[in-house]
Protein backbone atom coordinates (compact mmCIF):
# COMPACT_ATOMS: atom_id res chain seq x y z
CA UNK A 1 -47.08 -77.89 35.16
CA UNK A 2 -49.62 -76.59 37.49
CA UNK A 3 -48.67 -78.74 40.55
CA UNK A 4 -45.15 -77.54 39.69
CA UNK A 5 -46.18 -73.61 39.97
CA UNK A 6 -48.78 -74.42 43.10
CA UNK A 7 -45.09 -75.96 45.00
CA UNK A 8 -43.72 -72.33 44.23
CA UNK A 9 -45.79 -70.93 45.40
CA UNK A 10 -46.00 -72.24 48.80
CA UNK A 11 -42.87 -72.26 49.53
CA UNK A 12 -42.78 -68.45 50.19
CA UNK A 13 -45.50 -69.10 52.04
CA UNK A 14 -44.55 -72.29 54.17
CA UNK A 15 -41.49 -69.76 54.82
CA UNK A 16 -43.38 -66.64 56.10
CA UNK A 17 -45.25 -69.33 58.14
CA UNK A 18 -41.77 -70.76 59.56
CA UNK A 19 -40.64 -67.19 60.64
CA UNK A 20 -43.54 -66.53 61.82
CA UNK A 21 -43.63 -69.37 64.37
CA UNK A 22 -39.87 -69.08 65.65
CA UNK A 23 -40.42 -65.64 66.03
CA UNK A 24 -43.83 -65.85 66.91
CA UNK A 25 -43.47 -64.60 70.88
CA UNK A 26 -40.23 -62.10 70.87
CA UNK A 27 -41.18 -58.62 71.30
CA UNK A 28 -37.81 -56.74 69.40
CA UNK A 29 -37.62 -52.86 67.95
CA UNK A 30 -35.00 -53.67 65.57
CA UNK A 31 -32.39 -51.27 65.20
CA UNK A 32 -29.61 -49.84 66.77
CA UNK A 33 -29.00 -50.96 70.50
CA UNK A 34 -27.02 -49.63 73.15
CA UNK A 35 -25.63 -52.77 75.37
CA UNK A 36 -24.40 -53.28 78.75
CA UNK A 37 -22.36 -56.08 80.06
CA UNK A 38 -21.27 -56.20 83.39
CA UNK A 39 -18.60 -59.96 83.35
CA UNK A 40 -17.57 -61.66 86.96
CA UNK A 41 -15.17 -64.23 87.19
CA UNK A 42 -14.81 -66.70 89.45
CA UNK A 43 -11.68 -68.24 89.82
CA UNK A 44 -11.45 -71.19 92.46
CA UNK A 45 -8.69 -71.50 94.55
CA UNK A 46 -7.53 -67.26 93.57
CA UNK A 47 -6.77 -65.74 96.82
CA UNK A 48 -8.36 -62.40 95.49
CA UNK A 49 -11.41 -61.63 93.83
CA UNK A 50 -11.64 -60.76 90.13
CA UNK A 51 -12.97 -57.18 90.17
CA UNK A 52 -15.52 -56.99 87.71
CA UNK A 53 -15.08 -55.60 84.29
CA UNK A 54 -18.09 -53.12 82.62
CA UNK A 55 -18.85 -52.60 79.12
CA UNK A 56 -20.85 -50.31 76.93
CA UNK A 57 -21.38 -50.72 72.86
CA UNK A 58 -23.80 -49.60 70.91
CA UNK A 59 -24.67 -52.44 67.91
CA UNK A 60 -27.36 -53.59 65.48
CA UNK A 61 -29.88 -55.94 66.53
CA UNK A 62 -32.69 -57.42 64.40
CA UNK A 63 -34.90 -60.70 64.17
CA UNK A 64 -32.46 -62.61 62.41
CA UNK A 65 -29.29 -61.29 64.45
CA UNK A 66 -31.02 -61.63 68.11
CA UNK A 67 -27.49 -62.06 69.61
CA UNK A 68 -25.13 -59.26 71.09
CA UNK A 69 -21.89 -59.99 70.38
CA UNK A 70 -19.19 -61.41 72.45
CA UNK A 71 -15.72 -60.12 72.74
CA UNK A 72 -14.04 -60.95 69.33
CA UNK A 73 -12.11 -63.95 71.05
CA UNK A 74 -15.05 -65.50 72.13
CA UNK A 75 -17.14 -64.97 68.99
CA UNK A 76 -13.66 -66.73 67.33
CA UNK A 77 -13.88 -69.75 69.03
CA UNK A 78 -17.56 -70.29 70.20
CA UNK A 79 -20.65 -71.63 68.52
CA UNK A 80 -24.07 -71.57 69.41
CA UNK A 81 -24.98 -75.72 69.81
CA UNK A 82 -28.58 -75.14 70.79
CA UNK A 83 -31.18 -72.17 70.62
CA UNK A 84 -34.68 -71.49 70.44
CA UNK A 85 -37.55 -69.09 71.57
CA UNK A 86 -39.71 -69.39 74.41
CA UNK A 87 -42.07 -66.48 74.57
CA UNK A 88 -40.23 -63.10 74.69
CA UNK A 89 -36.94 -64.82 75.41
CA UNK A 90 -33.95 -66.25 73.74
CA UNK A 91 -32.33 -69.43 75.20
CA UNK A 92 -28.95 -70.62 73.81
CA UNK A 93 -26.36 -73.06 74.80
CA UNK A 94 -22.82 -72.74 73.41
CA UNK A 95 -19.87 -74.39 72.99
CA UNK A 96 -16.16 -73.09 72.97
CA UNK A 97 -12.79 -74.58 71.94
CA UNK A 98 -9.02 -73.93 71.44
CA UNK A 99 -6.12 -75.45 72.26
CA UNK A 100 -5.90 -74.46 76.02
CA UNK A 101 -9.42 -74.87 77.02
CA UNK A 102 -13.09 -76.16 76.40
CA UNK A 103 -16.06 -74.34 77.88
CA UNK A 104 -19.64 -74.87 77.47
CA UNK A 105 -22.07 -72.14 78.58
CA UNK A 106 -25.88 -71.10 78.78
CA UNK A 107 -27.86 -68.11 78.48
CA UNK A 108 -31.02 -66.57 77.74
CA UNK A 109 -32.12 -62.86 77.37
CA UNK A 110 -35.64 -61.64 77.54
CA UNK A 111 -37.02 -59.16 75.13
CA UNK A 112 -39.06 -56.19 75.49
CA UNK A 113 -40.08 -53.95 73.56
CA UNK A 114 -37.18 -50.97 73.35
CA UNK A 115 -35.11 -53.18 75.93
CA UNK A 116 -33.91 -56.57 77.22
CA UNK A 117 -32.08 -57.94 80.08
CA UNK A 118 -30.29 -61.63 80.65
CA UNK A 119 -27.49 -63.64 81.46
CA UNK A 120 -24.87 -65.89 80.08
CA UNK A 121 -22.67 -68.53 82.17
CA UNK A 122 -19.94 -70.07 80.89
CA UNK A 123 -17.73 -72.85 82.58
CA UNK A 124 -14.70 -73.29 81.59
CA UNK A 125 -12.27 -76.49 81.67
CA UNK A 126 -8.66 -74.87 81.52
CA UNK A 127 -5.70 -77.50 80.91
CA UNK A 128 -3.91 -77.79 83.56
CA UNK A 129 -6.27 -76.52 86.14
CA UNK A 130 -8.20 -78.50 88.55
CA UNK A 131 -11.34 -76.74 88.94
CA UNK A 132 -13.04 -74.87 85.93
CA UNK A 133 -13.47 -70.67 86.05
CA UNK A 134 -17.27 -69.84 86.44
CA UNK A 135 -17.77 -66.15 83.88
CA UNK A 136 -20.66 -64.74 84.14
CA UNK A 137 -22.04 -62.29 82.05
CA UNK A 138 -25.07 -59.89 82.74
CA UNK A 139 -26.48 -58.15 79.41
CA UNK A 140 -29.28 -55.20 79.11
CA UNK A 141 -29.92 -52.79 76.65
CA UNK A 142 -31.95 -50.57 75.28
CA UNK A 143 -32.95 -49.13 71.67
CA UNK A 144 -31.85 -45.97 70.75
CA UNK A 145 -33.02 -45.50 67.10
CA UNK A 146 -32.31 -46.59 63.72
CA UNK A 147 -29.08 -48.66 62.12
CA UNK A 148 -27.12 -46.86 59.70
């Protein structure tokens, strides 16, 4: 019975430990966060340039939700194959699928405090087309207070 009530109780602790050691390096405020992505496409063989498209949301961010979102079409068909922490940054690869395309991307943002900056760059393999479209995606924000 006692060994029983001594596992218990360690596993609260074996978790704290756990968290503590993923999360050991990244220096977050948690709360609400106002983010900035500026998104350039390249598309090979386009005879123009794809102007590049800027946008501002403002979204909850917290230990456990380290991620800003993606555009709700991405977020559909994406999943994050691969992450982990190194210091004050988040690394992730991703995958995406759907019946036109595959793409696989990277990324990483570094944390600071009240703000972070990074980048995301995903290659996608459309069917049909010979070369793949190169997005790239720069992210910063900053904390402006608490989430409601």
């Amino acid at each position: 019975m006692k060994r029983t009530s001594k596992s218990l109780f360690m596993i609260p602790i074996l978790f704290l430990l756990m968290s503590a050691i993923s999360y050991g390096g990244l220096d977050i405020k948690e709360g609400l966060w106002e983010v900035k992505n500026t998104v350039e496409m390249d598309i090979p063989g386009a005879t123009f340039k794809v102007p590049s498209r800027i946008f501002t949301y403002r979204e909850c961010l917290t230990r456990e939700k380290i991620f800003p979102r993606l555009e709700d079409n991405l977020e559909q068909v994406c999943k994050i194959v691969n992450q982990r922490i190194e210091g004050s940054k988040v690394v992730w690869e991703m995958e995406c699928k759907d019946r036109r395309s595959i793409a696989e991307g990277v990324g990483e943002i570094k944390y600071e405090g009240k703000r972070f900056e990074g980048n995301m760059t995903l290659v996608t393999h459309e069917n049909g087309m010979t070369a793949p479209t190169r997005i790239v995606r720069h992210m910063e924000g900053h904390w402006i207070g608490r989430c409601k």
